[in-house]
N, C-alpha and C. Protein backbone atom coordinates (compact mmCIF):
# COMPACT_ATOMS: atom_id res chain seq x y z
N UNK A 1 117.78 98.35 91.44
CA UNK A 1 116.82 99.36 91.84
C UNK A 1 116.26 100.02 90.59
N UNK A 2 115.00 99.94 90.67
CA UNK A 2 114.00 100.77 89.39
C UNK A 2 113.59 102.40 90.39
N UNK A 3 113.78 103.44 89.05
CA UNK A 3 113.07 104.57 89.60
C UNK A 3 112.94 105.16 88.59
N UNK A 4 111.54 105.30 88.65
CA UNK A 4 110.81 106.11 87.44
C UNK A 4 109.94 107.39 88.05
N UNK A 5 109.71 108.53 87.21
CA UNK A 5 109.75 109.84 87.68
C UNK A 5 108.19 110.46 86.47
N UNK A 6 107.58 111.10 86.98
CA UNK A 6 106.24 111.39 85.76
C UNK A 6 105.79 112.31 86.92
N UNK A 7 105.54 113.57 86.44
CA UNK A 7 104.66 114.79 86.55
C UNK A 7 103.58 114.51 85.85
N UNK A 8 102.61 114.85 86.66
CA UNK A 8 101.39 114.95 86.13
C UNK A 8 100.70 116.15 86.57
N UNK A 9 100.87 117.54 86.14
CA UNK A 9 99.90 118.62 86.43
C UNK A 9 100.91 119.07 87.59
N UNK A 10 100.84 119.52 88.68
CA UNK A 10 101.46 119.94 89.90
C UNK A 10 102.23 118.56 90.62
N UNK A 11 101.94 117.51 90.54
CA UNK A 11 101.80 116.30 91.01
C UNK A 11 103.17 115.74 90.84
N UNK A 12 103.93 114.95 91.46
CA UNK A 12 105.87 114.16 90.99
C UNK A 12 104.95 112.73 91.53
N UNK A 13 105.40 111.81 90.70
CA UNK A 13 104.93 110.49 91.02
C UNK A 13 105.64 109.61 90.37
N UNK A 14 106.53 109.05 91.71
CA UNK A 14 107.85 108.45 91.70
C UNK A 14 107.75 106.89 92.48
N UNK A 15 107.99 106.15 91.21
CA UNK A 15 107.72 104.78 91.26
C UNK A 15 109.23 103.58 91.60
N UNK A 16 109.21 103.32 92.62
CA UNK A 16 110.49 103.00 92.64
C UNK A 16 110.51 101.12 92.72
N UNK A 17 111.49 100.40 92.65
CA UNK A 17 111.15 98.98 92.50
C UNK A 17 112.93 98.64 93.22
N UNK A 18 112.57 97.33 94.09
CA UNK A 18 113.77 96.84 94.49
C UNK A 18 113.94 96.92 96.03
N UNK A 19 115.23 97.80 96.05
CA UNK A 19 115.43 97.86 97.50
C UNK A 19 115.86 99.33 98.06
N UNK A 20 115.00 99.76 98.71
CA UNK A 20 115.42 101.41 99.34
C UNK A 20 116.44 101.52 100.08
N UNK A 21 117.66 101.39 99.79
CA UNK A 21 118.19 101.20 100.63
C UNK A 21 119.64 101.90 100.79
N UNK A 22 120.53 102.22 101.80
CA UNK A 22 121.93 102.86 101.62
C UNK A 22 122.20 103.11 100.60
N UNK A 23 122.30 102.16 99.38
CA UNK A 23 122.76 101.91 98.14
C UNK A 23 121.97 102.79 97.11
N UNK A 24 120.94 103.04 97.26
CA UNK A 24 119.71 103.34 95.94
C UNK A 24 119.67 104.76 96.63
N UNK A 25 119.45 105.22 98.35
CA UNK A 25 119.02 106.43 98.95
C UNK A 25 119.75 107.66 97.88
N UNK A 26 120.72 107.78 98.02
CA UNK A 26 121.49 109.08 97.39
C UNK A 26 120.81 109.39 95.56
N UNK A 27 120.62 108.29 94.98
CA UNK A 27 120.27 108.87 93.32
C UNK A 27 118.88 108.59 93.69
N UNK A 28 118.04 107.86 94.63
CA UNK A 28 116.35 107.96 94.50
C UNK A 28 116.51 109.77 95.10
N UNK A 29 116.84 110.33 96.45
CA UNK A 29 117.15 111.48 97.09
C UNK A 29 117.11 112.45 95.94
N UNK A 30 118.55 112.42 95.07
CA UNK A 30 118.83 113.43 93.75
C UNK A 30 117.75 113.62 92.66
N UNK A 31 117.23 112.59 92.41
CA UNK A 31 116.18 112.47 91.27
C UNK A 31 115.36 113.43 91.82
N UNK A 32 114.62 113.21 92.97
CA UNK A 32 113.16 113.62 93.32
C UNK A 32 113.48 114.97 93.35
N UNK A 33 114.56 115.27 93.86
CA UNK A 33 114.86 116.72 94.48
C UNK A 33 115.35 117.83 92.89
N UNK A 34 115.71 116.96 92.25
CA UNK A 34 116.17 118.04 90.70
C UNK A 34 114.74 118.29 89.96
N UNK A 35 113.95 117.04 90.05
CA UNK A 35 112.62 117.63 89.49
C UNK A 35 111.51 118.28 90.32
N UNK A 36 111.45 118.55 91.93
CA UNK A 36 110.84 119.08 92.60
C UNK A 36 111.65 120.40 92.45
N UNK A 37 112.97 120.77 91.94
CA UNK A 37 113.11 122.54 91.60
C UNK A 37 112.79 122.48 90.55
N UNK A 38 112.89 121.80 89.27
CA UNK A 38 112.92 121.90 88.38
C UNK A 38 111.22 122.78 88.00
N UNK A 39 110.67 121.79 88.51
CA UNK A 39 108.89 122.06 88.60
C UNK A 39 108.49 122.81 89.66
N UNK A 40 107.21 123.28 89.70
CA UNK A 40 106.25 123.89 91.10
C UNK A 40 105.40 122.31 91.63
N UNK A 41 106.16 121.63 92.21
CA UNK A 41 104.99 120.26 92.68
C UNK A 41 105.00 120.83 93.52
N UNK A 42 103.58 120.34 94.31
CA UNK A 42 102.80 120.57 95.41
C UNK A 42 102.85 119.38 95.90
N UNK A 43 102.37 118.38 95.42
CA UNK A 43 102.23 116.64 95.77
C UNK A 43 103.16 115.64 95.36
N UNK A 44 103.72 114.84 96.22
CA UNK A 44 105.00 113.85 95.64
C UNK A 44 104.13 112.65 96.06
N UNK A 45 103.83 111.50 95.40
CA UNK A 45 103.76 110.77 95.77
C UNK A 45 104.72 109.85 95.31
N UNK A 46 104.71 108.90 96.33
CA UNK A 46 105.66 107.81 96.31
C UNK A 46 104.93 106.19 95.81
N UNK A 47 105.32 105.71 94.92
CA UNK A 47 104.57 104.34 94.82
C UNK A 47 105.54 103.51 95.71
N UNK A 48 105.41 102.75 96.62
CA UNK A 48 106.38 101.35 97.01
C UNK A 48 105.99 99.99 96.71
N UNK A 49 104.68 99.38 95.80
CA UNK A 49 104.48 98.66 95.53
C UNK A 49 106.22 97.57 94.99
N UNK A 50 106.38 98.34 94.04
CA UNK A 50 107.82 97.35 94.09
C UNK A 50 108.80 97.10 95.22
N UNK A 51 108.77 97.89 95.85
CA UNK A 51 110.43 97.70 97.09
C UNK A 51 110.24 96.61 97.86
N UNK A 52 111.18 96.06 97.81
CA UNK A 52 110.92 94.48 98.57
C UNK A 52 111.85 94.67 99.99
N UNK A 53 112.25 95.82 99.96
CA UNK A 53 113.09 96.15 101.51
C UNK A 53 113.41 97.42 101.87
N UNK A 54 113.58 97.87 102.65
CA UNK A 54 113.74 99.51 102.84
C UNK A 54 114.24 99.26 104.32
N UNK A 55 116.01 100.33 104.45
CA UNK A 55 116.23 99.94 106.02
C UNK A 55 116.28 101.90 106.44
N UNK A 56 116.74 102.10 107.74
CA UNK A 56 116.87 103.49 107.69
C UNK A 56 117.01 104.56 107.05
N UNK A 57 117.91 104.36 105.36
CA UNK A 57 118.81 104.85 104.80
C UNK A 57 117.12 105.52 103.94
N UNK A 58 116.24 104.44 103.89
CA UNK A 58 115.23 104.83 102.78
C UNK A 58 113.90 105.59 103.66
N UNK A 59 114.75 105.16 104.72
CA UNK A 59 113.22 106.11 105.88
C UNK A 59 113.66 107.61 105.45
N UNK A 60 115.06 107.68 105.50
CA UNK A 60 115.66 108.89 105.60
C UNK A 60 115.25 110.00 104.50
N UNK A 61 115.20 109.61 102.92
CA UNK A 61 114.93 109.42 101.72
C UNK A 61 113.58 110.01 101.59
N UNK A 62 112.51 109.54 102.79
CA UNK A 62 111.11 109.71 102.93
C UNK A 62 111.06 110.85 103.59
N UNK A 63 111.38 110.92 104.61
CA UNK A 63 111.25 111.81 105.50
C UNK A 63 112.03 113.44 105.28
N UNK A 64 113.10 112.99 104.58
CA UNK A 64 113.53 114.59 103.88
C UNK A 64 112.57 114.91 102.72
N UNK A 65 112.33 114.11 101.75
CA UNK A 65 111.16 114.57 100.66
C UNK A 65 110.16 115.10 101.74
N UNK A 66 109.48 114.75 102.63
CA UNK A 66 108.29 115.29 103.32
C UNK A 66 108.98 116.39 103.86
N UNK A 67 110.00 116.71 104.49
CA UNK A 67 110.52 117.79 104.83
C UNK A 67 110.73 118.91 103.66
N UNK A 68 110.63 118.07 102.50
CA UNK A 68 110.80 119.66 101.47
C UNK A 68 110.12 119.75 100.93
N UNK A 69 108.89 119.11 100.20
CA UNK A 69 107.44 119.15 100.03
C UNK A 69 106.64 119.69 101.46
N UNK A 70 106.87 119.93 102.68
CA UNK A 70 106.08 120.60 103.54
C UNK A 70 106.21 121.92 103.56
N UNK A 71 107.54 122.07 103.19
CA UNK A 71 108.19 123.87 103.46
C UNK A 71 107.82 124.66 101.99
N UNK A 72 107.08 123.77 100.92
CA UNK A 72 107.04 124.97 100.20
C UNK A 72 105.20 124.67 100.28
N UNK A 73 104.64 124.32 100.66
CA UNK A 73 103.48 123.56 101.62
C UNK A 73 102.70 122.78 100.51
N UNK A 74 103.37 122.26 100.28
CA UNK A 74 102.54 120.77 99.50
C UNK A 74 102.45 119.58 100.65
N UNK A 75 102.12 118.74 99.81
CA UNK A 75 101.62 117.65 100.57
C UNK A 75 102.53 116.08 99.90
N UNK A 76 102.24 114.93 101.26
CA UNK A 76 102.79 113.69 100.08
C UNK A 76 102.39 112.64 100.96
N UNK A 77 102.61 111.72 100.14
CA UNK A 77 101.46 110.55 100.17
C UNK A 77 102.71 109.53 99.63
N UNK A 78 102.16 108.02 100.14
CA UNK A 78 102.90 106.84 100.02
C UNK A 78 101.55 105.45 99.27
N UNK A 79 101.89 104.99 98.06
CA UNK A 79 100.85 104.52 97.95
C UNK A 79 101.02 103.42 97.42
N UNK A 80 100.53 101.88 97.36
CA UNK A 80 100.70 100.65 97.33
C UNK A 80 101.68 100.06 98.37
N UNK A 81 102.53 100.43 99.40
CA UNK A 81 103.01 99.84 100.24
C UNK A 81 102.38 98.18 100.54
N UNK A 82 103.20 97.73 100.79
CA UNK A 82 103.05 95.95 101.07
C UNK A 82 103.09 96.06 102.36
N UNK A 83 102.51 95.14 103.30
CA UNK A 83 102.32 95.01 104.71
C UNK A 83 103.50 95.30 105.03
N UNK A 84 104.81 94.79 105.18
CA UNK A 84 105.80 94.79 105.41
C UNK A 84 106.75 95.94 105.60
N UNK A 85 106.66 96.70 104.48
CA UNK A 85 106.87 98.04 104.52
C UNK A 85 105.90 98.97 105.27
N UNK A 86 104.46 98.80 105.53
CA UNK A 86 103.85 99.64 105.80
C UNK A 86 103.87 99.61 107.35
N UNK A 87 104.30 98.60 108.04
CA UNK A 87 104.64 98.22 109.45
C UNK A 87 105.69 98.97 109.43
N UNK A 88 107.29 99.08 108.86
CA UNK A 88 107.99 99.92 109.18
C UNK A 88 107.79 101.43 109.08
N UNK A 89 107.05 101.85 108.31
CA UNK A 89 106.50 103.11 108.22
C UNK A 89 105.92 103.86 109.15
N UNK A 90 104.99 102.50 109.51
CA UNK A 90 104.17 102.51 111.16
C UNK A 90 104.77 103.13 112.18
N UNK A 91 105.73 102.25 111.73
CA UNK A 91 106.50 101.62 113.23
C UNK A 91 107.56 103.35 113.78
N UNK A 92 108.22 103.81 112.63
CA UNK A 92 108.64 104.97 112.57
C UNK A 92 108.00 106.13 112.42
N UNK A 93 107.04 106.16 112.42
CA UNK A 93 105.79 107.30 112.72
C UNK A 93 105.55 107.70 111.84
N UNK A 94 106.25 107.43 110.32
CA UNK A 94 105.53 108.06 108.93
C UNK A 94 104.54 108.10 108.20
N UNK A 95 103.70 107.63 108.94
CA UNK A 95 101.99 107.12 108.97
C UNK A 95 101.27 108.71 109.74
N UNK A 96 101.77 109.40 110.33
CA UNK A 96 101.28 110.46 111.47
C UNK A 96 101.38 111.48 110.09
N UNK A 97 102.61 111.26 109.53
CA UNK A 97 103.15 112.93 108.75
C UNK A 97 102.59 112.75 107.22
N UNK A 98 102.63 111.60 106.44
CA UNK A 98 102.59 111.12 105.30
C UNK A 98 101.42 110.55 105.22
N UNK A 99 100.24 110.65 104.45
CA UNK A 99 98.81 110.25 103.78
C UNK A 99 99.47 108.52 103.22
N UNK A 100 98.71 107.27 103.75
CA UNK A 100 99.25 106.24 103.22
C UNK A 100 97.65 106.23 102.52
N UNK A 101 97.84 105.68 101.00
CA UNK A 101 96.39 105.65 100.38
C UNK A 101 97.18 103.94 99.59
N UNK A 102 95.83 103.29 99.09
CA UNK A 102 95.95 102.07 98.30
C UNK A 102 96.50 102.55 96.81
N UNK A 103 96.03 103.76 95.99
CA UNK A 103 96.57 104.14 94.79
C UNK A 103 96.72 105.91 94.80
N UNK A 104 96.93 105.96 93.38
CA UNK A 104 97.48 107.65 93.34
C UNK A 104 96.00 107.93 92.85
N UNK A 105 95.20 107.54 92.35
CA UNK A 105 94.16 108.03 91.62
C UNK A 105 92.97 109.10 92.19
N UNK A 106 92.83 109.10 93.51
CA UNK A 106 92.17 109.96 94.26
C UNK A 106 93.23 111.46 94.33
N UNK A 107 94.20 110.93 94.48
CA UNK A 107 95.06 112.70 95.11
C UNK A 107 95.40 113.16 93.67
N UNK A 108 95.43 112.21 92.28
CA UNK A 108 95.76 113.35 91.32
C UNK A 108 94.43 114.07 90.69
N UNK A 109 93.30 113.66 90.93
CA UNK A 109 91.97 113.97 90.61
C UNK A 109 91.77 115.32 92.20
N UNK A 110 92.36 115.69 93.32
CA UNK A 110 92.41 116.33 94.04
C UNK A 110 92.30 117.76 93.43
């Protein structure tokens, strides 16, 4: 599992590679969350272009970041998803709560 972490302005943009999964959830979870106190982000985006699998454990992962990026009222976004992933995303309604865009380049110019 790759996870790389870069602020840009208000912005956390967290690039992860591999597999989201039981295994990776708890230190991808810790990372995001020490630099979202650490900083004032408003916007998390997520790259998934790398993840070649994601089972509940990484829905979970998603859906608490949107739960704590909403309460201090920022926003977040999922961006390069592969069909595959973006069907489970679908499929679990994280498409309703979460902005799916093709790149980050529009929301950090926001």
């Amino acid at each position: 599992m790759r996870l790389e972490l870069k602020v840009i302005k208000d912005t956390l943009l967290v690039q992860i590679g591999g597999e989201l999964d039981i295994l990776a959830a708890d230190r991808i979870r810790q990372e995001i969350d020490r630099v979202m106190q650490a900083r004032k982000i408003q916007k998390l985006i997520l790259d998934l272009e790398e993840i070649s699998f994601m089972d509940s454990a990484g829905l979970g992962v998603i859906l608490g970041r949107y739960k704590k990026i909403s309460a201090v009222g920022g926003k977040m976004y999922i961006v390069r998803a592969h069909p595959g992933i973006r069907k489970i995303l679908e499929l679990a309604g994280v498409h309703k709560l979460v902005t799916l865009c093709q790149d980050e380049k529009e929301i950090i110019s926001l």
